[in-house]
PDB file of N, CA and C in Angstrom:
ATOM      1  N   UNK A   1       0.843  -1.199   0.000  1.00  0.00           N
ATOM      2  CA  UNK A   1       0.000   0.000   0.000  1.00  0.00           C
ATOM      3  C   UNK A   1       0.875   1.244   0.000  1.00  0.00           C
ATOM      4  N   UNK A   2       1.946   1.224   1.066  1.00  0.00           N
ATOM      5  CA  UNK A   2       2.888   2.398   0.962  1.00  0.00           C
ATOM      6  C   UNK A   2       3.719   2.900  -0.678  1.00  0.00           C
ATOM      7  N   UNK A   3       4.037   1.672  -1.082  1.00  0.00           N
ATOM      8  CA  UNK A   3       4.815   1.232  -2.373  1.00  0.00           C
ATOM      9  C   UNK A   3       3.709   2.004  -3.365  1.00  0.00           C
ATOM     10  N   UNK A   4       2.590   1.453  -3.240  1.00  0.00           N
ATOM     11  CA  UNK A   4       1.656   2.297  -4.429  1.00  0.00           C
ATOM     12  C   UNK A   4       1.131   4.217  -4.161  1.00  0.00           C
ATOM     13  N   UNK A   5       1.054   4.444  -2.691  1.00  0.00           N
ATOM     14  CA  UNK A   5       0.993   5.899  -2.422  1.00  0.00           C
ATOM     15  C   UNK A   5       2.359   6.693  -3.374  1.00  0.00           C
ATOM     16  N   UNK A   6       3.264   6.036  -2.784  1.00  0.00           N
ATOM     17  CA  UNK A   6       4.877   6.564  -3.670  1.00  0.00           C
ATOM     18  C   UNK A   6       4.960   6.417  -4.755  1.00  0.00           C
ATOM     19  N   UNK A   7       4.247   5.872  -5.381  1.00  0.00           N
ATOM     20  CA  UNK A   7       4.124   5.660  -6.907  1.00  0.00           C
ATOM     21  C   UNK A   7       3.375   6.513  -7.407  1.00  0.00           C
ATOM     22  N   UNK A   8       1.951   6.349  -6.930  1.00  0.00           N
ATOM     23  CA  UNK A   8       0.693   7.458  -7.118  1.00  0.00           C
ATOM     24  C   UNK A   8       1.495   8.813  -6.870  1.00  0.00           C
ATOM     25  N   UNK A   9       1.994   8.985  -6.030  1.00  0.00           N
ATOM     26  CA  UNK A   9       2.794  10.545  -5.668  1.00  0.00           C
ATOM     27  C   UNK A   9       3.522  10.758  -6.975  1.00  0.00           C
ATOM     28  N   UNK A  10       4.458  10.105  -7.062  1.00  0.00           N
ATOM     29  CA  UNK A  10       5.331  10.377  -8.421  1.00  0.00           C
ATOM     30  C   UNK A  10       5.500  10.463  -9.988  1.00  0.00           C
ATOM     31  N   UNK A  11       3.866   9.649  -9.829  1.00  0.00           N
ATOM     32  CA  UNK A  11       3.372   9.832 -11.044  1.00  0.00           C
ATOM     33  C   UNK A  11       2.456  11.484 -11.267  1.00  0.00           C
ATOM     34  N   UNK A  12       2.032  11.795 -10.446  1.00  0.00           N
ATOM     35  CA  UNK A  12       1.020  12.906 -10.273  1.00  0.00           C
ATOM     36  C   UNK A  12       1.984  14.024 -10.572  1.00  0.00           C
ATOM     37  N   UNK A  13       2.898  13.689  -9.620  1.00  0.00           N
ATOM     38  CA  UNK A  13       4.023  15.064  -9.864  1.00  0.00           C
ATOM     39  C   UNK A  13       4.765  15.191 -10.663  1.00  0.00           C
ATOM     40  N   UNK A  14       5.413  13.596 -11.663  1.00  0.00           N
ATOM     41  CA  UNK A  14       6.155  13.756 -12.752  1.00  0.00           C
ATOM     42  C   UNK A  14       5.445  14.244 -13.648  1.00  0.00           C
ATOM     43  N   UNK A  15       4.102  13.615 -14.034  1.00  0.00           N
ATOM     44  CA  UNK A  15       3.232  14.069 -15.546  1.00  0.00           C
ATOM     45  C   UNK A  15       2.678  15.402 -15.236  1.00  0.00           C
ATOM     46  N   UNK A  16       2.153  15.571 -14.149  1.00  0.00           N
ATOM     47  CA  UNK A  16       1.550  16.734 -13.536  1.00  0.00           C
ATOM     48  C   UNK A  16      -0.201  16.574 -14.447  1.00  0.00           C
ATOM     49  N   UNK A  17      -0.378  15.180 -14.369  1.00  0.00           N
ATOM     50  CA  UNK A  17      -1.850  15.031 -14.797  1.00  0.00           C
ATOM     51  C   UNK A  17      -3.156  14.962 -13.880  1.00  0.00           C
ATOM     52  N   UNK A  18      -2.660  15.442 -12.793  1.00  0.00           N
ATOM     53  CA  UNK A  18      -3.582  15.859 -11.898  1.00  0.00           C
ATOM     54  C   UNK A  18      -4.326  14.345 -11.123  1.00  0.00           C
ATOM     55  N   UNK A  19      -4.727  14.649 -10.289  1.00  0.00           N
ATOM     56  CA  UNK A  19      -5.215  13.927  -9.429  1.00  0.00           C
ATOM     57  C   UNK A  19      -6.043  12.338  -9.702  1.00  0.00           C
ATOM     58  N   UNK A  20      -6.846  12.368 -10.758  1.00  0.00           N
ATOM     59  CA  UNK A  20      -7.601  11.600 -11.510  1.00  0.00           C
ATOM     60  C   UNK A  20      -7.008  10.987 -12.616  1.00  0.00           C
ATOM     61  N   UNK A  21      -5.310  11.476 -13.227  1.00  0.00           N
ATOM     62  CA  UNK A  21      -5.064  10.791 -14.318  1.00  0.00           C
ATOM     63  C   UNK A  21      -4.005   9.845 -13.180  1.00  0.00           C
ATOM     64  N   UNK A  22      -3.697   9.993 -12.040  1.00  0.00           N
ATOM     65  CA  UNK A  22      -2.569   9.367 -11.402  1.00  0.00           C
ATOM     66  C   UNK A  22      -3.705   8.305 -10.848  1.00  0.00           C
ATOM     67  N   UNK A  23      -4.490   8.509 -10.522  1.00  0.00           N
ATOM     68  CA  UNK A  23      -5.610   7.277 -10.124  1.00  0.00           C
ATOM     69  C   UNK A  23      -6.016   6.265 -10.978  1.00  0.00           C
ATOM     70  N   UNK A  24      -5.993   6.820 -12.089  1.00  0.00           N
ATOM     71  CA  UNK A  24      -6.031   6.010 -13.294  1.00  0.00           C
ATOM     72  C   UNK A  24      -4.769   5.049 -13.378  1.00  0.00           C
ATOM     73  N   UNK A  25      -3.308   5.644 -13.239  1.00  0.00           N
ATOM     74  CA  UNK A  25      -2.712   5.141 -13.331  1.00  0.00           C
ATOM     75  C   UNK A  25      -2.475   3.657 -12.670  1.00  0.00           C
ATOM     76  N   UNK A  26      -2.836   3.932 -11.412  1.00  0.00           N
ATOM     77  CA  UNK A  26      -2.394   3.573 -10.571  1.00  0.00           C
ATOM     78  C   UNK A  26      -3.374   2.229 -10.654  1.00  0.00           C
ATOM     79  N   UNK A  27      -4.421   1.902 -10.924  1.00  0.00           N
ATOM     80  CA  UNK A  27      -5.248   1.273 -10.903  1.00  0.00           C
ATOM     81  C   UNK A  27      -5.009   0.202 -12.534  1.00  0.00           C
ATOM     82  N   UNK A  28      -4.542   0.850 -13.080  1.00  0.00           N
ATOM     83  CA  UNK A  28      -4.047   0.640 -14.055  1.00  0.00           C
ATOM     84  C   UNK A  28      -2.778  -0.193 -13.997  1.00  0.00           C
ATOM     85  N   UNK A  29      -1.698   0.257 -12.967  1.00  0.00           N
ATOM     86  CA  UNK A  29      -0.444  -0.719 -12.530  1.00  0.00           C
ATOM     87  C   UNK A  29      -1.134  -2.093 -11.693  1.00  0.00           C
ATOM     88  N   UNK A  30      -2.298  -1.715 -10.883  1.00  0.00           N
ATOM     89  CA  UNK A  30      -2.728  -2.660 -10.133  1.00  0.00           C
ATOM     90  C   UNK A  30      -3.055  -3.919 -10.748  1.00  0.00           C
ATOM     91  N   UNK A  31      -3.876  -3.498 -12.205  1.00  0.00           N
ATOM     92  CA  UNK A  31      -4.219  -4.415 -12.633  1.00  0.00           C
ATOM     93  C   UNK A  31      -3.602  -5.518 -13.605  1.00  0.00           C
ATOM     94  N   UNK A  32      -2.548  -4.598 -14.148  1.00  0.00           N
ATOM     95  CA  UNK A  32      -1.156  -5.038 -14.801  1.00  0.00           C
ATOM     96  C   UNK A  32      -0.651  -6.335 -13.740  1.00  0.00           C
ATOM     97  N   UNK A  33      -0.497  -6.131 -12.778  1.00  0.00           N
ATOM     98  CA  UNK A  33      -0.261  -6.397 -11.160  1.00  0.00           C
ATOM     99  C   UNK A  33      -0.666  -7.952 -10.693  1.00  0.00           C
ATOM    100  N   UNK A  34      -2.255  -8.016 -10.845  1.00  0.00           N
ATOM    101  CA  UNK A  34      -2.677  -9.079 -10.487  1.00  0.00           C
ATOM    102  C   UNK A  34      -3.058 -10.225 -11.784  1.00  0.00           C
ATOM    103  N   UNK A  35      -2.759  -9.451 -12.930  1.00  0.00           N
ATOM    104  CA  UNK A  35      -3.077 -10.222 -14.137  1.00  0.00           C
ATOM    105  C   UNK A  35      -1.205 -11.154 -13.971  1.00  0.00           C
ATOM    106  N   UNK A  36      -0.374 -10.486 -13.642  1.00  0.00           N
ATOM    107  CA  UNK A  36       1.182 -11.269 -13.903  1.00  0.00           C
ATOM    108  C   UNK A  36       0.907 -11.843 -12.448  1.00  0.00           C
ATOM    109  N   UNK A  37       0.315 -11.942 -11.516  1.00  0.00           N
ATOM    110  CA  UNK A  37       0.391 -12.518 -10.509  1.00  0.00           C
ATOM    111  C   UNK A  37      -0.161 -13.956 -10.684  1.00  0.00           C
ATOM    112  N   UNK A  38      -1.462 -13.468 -11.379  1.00  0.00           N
ATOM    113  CA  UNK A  38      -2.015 -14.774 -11.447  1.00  0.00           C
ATOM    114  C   UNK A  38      -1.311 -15.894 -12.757  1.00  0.00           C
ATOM    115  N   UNK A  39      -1.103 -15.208 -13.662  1.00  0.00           N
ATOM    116  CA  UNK A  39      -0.316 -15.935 -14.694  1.00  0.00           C
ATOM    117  C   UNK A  39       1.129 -16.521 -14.469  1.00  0.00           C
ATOM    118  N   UNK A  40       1.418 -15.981 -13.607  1.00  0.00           N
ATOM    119  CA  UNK A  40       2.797 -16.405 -12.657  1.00  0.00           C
ATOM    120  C   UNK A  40       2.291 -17.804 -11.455  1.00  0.00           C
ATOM    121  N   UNK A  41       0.923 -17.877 -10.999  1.00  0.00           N
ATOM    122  CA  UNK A  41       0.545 -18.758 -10.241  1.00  0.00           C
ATOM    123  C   UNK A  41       0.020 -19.980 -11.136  1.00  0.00           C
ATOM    124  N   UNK A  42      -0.410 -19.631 -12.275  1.00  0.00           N
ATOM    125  CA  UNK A  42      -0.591 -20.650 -13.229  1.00  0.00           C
ATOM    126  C   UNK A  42       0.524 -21.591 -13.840  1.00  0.00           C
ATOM    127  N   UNK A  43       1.375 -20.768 -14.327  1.00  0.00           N
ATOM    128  CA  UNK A  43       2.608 -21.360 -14.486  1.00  0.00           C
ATOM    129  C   UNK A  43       3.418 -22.066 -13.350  1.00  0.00           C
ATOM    130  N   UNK A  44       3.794 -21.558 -12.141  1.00  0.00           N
ATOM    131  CA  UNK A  44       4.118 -22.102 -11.008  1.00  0.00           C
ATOM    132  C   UNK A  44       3.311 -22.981 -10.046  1.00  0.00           C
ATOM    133  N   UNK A  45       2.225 -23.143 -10.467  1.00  0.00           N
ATOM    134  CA  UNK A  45       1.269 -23.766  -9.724  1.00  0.00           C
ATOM    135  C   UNK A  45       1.206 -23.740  -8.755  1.00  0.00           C
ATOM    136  N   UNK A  46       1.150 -22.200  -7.845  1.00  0.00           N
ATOM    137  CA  UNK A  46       0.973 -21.537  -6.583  1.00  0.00           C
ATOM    138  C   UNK A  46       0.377 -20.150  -6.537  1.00  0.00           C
ATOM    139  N   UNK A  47       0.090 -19.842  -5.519  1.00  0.00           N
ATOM    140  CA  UNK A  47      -1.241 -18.666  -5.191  1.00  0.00           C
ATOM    141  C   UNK A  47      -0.387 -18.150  -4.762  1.00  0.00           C
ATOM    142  N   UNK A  48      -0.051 -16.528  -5.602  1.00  0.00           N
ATOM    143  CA  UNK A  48       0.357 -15.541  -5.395  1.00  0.00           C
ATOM    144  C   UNK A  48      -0.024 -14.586  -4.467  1.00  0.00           C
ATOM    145  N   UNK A  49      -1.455 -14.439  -5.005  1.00  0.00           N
ATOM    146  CA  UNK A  49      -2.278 -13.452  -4.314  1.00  0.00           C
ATOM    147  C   UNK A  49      -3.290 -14.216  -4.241  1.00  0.00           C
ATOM    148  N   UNK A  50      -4.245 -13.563  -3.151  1.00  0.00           N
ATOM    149  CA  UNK A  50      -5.989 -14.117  -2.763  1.00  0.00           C
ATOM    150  C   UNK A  50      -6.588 -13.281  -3.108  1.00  0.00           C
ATOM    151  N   UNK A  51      -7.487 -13.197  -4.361  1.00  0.00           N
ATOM    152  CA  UNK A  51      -8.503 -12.353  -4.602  1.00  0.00           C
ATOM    153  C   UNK A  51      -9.657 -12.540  -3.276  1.00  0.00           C
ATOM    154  N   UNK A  52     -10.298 -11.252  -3.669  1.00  0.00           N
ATOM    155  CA  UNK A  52     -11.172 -11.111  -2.435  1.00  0.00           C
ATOM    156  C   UNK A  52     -12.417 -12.392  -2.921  1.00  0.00           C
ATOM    157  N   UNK A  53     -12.419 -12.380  -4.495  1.00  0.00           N
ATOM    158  CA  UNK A  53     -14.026 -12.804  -5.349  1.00  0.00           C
ATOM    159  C   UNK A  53     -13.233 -14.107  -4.939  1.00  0.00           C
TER     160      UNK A  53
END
């Protein structure tokens, strides 16, 4: 969670796309995120992450 605030921060302030394009982003890395997580658990045949669903 800290790791993604510092990210969200640095993206906001590098592009300077304001508040809503860094949220985007960010949600956007997340999902990048859990798609290689899970494709990484497929291949390894282990649970990376626990979706909530």
């Amino acid at each position: 969670v800290i790791v993604l605030i510092v990210a969200w921060l640095l993206i906001s302030a590098r592009h300077n796309t304001g508040i809503f394009g860094a949220i985007g982003v960010t949600i956007l890395a997340f999902i990048l995120y859990v798609i290689v997580a899970i494709l990484l658990g497929m291949l390894l045949n282990i649970t990376l992450i626990t979706l909530p669903f």
